[in-house]
N, C-alpha and C. Protein backbone atom coordinates (compact mmCIF):
# COMPACT_ATOMS: atom_id res chain seq x y z
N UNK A 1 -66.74 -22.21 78.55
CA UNK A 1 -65.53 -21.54 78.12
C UNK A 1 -65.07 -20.56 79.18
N UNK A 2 -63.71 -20.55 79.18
CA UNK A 2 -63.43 -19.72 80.25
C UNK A 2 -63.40 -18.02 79.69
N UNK A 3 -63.75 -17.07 80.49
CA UNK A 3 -63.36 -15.69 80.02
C UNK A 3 -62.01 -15.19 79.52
N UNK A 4 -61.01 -15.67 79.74
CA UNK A 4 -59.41 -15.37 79.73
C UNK A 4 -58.84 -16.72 79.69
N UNK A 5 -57.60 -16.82 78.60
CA UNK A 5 -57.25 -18.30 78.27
C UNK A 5 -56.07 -17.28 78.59
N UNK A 6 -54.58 -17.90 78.91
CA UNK A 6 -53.51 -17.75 78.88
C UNK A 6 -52.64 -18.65 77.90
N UNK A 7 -52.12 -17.90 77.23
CA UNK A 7 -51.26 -18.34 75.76
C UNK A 7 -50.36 -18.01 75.67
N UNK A 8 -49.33 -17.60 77.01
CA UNK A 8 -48.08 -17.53 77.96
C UNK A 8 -46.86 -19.02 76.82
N UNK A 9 -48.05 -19.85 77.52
CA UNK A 9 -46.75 -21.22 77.27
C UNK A 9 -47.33 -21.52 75.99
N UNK A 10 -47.84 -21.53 75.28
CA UNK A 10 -48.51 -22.20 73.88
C UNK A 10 -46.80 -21.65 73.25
N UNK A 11 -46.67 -23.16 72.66
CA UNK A 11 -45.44 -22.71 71.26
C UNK A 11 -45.84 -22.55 69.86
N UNK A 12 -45.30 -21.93 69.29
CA UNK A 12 -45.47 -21.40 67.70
C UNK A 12 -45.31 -22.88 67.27
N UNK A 13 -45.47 -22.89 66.06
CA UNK A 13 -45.29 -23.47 65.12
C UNK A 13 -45.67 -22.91 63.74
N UNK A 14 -44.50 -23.61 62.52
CA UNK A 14 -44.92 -23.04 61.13
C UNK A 14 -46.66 -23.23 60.77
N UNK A 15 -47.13 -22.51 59.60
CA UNK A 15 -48.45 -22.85 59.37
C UNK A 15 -48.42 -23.91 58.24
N UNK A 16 -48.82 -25.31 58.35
CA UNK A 16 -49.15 -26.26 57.56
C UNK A 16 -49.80 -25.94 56.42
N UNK A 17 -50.46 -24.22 56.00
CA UNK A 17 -51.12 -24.58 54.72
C UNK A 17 -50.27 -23.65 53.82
N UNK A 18 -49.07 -22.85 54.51
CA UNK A 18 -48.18 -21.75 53.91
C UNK A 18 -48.21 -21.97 52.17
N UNK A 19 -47.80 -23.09 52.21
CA UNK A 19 -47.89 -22.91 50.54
C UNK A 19 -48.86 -22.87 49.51
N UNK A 20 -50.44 -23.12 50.45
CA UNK A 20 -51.75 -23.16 49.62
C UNK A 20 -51.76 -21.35 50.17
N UNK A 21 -51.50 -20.69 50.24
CA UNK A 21 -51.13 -19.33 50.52
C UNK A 21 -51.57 -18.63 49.38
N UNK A 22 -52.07 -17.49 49.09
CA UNK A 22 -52.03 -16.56 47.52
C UNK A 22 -51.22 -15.68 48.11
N UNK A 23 -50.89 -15.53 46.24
CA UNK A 23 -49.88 -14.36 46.35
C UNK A 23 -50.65 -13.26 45.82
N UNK A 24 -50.27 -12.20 46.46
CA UNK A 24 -50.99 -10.60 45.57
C UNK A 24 -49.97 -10.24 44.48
N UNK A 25 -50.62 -10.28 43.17
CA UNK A 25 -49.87 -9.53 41.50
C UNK A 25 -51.16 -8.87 40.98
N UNK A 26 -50.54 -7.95 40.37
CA UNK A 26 -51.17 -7.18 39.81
C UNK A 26 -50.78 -7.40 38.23
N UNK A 27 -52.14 -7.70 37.28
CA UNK A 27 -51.99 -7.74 36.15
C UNK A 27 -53.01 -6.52 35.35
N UNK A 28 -52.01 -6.03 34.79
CA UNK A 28 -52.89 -5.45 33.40
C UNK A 28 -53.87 -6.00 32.19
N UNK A 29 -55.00 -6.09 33.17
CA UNK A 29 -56.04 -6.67 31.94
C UNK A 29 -57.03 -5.43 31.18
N UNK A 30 -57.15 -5.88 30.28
CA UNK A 30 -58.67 -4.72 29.34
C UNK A 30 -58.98 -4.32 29.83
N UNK A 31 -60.09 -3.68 29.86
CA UNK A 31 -61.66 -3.19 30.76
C UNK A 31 -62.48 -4.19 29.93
N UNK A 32 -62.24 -4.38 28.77
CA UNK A 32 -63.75 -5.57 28.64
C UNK A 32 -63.15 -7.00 29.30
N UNK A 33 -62.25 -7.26 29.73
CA UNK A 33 -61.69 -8.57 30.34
C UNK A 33 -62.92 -8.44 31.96
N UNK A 34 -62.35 -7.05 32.63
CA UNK A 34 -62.87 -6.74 33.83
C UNK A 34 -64.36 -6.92 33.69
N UNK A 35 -64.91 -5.98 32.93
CA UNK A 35 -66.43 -6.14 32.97
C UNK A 35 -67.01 -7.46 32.72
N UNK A 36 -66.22 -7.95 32.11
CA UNK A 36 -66.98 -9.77 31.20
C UNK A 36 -66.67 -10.33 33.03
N UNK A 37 -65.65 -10.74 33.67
CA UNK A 37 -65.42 -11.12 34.83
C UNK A 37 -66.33 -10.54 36.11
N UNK A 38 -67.07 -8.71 35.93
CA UNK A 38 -67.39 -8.54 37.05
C UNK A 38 -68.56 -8.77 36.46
N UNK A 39 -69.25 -8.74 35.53
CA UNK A 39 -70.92 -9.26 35.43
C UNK A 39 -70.79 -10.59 35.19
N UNK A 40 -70.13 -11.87 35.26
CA UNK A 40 -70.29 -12.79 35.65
C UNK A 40 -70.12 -13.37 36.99
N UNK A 41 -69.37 -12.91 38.07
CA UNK A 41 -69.11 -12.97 39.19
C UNK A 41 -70.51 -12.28 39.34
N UNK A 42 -71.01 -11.20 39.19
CA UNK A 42 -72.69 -10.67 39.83
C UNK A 42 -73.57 -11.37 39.67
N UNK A 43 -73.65 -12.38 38.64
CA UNK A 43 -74.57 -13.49 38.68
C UNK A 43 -73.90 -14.79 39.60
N UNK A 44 -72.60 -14.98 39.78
CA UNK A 44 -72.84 -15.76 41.18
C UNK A 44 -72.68 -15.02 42.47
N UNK A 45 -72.88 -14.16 42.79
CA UNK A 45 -72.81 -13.75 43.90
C UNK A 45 -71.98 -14.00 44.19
N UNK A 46 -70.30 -13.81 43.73
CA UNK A 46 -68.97 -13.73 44.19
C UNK A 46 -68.13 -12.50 43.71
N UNK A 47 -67.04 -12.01 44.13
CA UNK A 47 -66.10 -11.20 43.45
C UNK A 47 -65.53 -11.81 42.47
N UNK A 48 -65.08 -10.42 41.34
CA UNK A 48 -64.73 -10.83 40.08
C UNK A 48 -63.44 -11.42 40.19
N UNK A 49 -62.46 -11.08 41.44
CA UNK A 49 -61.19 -11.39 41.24
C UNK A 49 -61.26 -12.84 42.29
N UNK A 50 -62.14 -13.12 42.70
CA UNK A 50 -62.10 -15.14 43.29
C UNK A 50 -62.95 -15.71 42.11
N UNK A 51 -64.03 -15.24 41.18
CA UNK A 51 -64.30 -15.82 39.68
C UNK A 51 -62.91 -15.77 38.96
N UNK A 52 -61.58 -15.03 38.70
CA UNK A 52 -60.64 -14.59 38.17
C UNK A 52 -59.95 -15.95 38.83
N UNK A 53 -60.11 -16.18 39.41
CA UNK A 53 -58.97 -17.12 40.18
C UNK A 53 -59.55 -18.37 40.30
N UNK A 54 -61.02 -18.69 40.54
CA UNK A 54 -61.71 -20.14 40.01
C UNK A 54 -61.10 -20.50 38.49
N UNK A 55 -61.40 -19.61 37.67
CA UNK A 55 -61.12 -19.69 36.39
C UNK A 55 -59.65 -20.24 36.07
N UNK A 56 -58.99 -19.38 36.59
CA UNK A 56 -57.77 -19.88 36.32
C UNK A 56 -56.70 -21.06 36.93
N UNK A 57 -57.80 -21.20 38.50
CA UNK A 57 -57.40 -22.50 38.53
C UNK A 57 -58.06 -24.02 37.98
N UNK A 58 -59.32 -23.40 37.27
CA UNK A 58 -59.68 -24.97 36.42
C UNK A 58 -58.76 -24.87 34.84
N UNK A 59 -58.06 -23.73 34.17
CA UNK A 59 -57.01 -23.56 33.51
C UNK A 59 -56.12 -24.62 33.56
N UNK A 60 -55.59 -24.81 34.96
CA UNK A 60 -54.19 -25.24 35.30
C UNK A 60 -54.33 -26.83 35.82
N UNK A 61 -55.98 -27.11 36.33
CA UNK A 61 -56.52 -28.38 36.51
C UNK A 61 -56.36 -29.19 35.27
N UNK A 62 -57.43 -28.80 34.18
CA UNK A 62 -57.43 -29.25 32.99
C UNK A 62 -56.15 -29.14 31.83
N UNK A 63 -55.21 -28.26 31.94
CA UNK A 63 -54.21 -28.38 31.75
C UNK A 63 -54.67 -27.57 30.11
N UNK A 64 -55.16 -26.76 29.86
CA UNK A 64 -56.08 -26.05 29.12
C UNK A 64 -54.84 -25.25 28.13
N UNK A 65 -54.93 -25.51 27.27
CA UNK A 65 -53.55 -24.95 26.42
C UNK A 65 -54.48 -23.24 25.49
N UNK A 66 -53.53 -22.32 25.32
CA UNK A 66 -53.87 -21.33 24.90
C UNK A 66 -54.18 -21.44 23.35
N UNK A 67 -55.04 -20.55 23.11
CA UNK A 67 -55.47 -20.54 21.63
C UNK A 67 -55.48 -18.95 20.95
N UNK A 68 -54.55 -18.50 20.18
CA UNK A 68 -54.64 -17.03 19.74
C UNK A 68 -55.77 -16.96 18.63
């Protein structure tokens, strides 16, 4: 590998995964929503808010309809 690359002439281009992109929102959940999410994320050794977002994308996989 060289020490110094020059990236003078390299052209841009858009990024191919832009739309697999997240967006940052902020939702108002419980505190027992949070805690149920961050002591299950501590047993996999992940954050509660990428468990928050596994979750909700097997939601939208399975096509999982709400139940009050």
């Amino acid at each position: 590998m060289k020490p110094e690359y020059d990236l003078t002439k390299m052209k841009s281009c858009p990024n191919p995964y832009a739309k697999k992109l997240k967006q940052q929102v902020n939702l108002p959940l419980e505190i027992e929503v949070i805690e149920y999410f961050e002591k299950k994320a501590q047993e996999k050794g992940i954050s509660y808010q990428q468990l928050i977002n596994l979750y909700l994308q097997d939601c939208v996989k399975s096509k999982r309809e709400i139940s009050f």
